[in-house]
Protein backbone atom coordinates (compact mmCIF):
# COMPACT_ATOMS: atom_id res chain seq x y z
CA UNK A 1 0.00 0.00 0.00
CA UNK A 2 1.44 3.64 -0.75
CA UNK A 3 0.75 6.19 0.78
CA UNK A 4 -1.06 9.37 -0.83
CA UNK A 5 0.84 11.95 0.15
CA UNK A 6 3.52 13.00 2.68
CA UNK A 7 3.78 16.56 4.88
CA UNK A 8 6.87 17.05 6.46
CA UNK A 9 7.44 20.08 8.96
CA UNK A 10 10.63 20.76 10.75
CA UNK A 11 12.66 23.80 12.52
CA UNK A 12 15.24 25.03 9.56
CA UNK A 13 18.17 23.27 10.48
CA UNK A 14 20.69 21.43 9.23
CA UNK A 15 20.20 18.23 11.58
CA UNK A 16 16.37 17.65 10.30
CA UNK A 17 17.49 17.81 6.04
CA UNK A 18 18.60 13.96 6.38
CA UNK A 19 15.51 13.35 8.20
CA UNK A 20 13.81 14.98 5.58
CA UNK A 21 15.56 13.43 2.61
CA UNK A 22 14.71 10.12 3.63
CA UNK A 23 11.22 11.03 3.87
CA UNK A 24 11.06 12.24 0.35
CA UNK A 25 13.38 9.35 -1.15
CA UNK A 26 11.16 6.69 0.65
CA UNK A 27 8.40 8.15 -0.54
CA UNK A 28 9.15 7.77 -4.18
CA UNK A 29 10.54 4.94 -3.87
CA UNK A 30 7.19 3.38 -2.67
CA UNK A 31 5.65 5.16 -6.14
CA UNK A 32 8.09 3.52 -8.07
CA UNK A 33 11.00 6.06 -9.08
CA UNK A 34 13.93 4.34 -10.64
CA UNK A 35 16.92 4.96 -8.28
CA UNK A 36 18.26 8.11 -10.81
CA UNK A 37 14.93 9.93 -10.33
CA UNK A 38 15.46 9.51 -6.18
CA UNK A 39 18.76 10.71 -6.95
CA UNK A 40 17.62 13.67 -8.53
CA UNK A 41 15.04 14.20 -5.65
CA UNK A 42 17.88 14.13 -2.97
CA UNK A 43 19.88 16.13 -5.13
CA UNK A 44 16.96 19.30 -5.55
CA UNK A 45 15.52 18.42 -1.92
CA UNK A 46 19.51 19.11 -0.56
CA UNK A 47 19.79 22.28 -2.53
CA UNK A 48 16.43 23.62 -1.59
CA UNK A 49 16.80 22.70 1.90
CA UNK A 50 20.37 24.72 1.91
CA UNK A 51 19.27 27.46 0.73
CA UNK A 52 16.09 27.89 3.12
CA UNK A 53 18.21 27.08 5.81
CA UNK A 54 21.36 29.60 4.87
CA UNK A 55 19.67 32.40 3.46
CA UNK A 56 15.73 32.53 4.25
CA UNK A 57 15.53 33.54 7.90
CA UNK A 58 18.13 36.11 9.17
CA UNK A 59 17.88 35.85 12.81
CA UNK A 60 15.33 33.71 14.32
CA UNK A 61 15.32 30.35 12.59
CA UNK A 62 11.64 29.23 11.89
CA UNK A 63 10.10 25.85 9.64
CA UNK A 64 10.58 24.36 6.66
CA UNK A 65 7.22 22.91 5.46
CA UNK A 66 7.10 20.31 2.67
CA UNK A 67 4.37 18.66 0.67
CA UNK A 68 5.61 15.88 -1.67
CA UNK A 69 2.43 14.02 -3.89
CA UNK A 70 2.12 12.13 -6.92
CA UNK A 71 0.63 13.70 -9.74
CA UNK A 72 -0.18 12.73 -13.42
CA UNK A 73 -0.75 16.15 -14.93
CA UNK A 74 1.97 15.76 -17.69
CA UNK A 75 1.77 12.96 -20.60
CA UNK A 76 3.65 9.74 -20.35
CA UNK A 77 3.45 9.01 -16.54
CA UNK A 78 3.46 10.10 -13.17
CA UNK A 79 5.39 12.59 -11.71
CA UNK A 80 6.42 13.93 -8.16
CA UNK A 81 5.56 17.48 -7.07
CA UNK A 82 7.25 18.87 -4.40
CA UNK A 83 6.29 21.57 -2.76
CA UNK A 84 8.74 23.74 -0.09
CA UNK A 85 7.66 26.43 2.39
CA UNK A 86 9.12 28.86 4.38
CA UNK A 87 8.30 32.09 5.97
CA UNK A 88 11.20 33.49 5.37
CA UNK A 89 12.94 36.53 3.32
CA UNK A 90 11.56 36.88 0.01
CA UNK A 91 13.47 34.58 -2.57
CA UNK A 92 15.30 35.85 -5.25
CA UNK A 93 13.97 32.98 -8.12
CA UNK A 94 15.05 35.51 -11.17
CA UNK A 95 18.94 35.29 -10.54
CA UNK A 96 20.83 34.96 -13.98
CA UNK A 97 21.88 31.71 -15.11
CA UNK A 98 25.60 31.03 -14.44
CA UNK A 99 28.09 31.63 -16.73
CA UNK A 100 29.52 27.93 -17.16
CA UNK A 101 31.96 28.76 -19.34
CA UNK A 102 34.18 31.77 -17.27
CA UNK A 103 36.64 30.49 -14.91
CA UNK A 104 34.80 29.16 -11.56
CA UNK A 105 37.39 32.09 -9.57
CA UNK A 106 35.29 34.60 -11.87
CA UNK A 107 32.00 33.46 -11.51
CA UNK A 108 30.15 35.67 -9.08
CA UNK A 109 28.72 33.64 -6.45
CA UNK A 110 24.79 32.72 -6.24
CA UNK A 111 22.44 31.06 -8.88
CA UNK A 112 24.13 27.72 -9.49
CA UNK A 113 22.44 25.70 -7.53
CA UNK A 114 19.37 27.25 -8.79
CA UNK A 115 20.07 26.32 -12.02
CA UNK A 116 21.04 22.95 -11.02
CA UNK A 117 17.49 22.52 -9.44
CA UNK A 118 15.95 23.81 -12.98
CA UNK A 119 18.28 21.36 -14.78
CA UNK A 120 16.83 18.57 -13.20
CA UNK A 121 13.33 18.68 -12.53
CA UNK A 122 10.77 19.09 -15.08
CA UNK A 123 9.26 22.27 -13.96
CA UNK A 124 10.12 24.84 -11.53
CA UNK A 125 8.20 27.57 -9.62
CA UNK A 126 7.96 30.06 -7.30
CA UNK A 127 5.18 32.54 -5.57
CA UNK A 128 5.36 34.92 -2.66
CA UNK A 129 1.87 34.29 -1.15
CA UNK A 130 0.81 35.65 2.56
CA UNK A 131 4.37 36.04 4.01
CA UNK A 132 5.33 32.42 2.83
CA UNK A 133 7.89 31.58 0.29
CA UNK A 134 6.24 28.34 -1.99
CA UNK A 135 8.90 26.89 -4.08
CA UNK A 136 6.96 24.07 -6.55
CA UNK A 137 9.10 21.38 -8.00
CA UNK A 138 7.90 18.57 -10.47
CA UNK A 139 10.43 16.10 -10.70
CA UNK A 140 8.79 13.30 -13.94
CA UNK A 141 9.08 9.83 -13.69
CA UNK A 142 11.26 7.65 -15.92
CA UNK A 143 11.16 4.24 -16.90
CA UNK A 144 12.57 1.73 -14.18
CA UNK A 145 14.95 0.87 -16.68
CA UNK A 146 17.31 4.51 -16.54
């Protein structure tokens, strides 16, 4: 039996993202995501997790919520959408795409990881909506076989 859905909510700390990655890894694991798709899940669910933690509360640490459900809104299969919380600072989603080809000592710094997250899942967004920061990631299904 799988289970429909799972909610995770945790103070914005770096001790609860493992916690939280096996939460989301299990989970699509039990839907059937080949073990590169849970890769890519860990890899997104680390990044976004970083950068809530490191940059979206400046003093007082508060939660990370996250709402992770199957969904079969694209063609071809199911997919996982993710969705992260925080009341936080505002989030800068806009930042430039990295310049992969300059030297990494003359790259400024931001926006990588970012664009690693956009590189990865299928679609990518972001709202500002009563105080909250709601970052939306849809990460498709592939065949067991990849």
């Amino acid at each position: 039996m799988s289970i429909d859905a799972v909610s995770i909510k945790r103070p914005a700390r770096l001790e609860y993202v493992h916690e939280c990655l096996i939460l989301l890894i299990e989970y699509a694991r039990s839907h059937g995501f080949a073990s590169h798709d849970m890769h890519n899940v860990r890899i997104i669910a680390e990044e976004v997790l970083a950068n809530i933690i490191s940059h979206a509360y400046e003093n007082d640490p508060g939660d990370i919520d996250i709402l992770c459900r199957l969904i079969s809104e694209y063609p071809g299969g199911d997919s996982l959408l993710i969705e992260f919380k925080d009341s936080g600072i505002p989030f800068k989603f806009k930042a430039p795409e990295p310049d992969l080809s300059a030297d990494v000592a003359e790259r400024p710094i931001g926006g990588l990881g970012m664009y690693l997250i956009k590189s990865l899942a299928e679609d990518v967004r972001y709202r500002r909506e009563r105080g909250q920061n709601i970052l939306t990631v849809t990460i498709r299904k592939t065949d067991s076989g990849t």
